[in-house]
N, C-alpha and C. Protein backbone atom coordinates (compact mmCIF):
# COMPACT_ATOMS: atom_id res chain seq x y z
N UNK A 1 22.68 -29.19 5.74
CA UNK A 1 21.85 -28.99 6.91
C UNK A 1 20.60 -28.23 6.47
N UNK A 2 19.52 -28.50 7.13
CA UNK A 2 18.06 -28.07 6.59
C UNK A 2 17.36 -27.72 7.70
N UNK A 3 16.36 -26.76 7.79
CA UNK A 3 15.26 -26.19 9.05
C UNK A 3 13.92 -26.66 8.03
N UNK A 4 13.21 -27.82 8.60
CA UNK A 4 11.95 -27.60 8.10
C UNK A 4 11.05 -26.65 9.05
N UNK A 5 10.04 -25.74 8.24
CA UNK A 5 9.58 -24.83 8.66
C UNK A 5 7.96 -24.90 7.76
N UNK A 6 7.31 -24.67 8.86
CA UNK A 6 5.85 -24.97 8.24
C UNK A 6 5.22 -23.78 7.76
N UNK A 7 4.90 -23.76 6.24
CA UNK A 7 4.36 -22.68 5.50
C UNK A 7 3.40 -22.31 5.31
N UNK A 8 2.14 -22.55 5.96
CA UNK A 8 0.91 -22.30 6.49
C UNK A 8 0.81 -21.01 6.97
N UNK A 9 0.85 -19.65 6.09
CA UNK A 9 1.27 -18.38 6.31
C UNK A 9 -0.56 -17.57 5.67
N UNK A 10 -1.27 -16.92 6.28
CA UNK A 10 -2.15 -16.71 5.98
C UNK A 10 -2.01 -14.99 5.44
N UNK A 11 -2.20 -14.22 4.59
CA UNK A 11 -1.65 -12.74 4.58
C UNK A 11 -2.99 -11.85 3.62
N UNK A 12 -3.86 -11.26 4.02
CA UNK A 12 -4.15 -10.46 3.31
C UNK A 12 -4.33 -9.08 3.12
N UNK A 13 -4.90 -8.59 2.42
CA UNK A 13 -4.68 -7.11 2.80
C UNK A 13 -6.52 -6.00 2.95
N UNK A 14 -6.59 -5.31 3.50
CA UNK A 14 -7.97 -5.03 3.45
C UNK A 14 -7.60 -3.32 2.83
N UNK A 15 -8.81 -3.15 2.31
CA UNK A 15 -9.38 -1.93 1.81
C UNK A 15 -10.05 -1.01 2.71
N UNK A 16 -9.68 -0.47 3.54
CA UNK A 16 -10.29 0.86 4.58
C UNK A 16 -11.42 1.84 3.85
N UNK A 17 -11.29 1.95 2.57
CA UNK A 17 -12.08 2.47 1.75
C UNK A 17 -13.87 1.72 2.09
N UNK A 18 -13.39 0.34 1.54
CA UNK A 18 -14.43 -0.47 1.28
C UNK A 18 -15.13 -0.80 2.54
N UNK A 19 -14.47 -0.68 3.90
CA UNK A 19 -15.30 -0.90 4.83
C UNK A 19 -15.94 0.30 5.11
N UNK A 20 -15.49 1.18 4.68
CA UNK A 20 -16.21 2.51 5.29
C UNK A 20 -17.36 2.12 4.73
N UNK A 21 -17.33 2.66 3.00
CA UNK A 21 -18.64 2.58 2.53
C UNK A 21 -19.41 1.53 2.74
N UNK A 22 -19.31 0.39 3.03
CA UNK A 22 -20.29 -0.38 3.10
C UNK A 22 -20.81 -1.05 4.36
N UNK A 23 -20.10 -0.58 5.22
CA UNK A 23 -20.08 -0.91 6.60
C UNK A 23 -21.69 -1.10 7.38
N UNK A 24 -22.45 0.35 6.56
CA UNK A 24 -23.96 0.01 7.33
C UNK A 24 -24.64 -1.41 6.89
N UNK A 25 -24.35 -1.43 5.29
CA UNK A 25 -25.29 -2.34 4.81
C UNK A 25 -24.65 -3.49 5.03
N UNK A 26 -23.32 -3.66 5.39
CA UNK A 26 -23.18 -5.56 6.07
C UNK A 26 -23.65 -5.32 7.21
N UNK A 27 -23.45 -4.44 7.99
CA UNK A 27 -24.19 -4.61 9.36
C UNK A 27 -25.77 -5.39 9.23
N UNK A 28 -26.47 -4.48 8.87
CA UNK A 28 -27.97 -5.13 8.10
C UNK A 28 -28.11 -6.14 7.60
N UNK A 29 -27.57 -6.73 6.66
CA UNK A 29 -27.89 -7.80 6.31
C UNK A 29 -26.54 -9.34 7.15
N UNK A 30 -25.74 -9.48 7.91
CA UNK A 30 -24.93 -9.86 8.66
C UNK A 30 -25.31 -10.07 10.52
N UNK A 31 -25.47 -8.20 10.89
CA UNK A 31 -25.65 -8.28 11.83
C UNK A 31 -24.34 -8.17 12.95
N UNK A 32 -23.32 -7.95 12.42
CA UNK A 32 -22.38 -7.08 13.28
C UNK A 32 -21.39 -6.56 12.45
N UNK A 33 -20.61 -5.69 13.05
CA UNK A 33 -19.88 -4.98 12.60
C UNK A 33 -18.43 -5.50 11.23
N UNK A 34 -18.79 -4.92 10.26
CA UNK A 34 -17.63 -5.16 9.46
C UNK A 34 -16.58 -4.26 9.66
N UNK A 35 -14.85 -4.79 9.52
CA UNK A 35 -13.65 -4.96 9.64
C UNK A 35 -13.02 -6.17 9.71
N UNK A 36 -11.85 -5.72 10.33
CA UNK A 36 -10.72 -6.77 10.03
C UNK A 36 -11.37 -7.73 10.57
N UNK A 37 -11.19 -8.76 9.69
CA UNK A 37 -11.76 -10.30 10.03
C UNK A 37 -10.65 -10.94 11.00
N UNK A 38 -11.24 -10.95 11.92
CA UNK A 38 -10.94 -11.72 13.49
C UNK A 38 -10.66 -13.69 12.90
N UNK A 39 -11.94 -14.20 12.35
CA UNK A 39 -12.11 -15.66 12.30
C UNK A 39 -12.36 -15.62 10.68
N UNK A 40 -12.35 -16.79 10.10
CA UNK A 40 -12.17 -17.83 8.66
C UNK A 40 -13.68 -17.38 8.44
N UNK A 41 -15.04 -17.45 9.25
CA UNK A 41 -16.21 -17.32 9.51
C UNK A 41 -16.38 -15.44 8.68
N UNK A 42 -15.77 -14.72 9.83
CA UNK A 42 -15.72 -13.38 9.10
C UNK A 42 -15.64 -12.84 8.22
N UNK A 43 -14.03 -13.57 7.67
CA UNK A 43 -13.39 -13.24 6.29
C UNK A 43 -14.25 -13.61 5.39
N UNK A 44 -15.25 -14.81 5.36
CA UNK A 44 -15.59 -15.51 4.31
C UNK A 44 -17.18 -14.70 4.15
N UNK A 45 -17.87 -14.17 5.29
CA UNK A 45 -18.90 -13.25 4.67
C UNK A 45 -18.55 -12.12 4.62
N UNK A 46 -17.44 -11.51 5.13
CA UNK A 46 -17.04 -10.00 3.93
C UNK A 46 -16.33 -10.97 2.35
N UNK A 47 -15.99 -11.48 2.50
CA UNK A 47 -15.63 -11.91 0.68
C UNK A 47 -17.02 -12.25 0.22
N UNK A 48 -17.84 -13.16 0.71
CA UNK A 48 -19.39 -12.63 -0.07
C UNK A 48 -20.21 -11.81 -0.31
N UNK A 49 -20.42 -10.50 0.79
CA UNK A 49 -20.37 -9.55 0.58
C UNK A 49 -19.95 -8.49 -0.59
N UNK A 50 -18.85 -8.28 -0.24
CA UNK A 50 -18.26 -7.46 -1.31
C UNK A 50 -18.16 -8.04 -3.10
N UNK A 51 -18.34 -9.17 -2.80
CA UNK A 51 -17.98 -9.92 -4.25
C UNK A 51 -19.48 -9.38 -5.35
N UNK A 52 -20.84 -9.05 -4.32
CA UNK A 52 -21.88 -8.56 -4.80
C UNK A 52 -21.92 -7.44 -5.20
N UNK A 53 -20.50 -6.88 -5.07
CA UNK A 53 -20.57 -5.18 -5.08
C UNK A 53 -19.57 -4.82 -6.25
């Protein structure tokens, strides 16, 4: 007997550190507030972001 179960599990982890410090300057160049990424949209300009840093 088997449960298929769909593994489409998204998990990451954030750095509280890293938003502090950099929080003004994505604001500035972004235009709203950095934290926990809400949407795919979010996540993907804090990972460009920070990847410059």
């Amino acid at each position: 007997m088997g449960l298929p179960i769909n593994g489409d599990i998204y998990v990451w982890m954030t750095r509280y550190d890293l938003i502090e410090e950099y929080k003004d300057e994505f604001k500035k160049q972004y235009g709203y507030e950095m934290g926990i990424p809400k949407t795919f949209d979010e996540l993907i300009d804090m990972v460009k972001f920070l990847k410059t840093k």
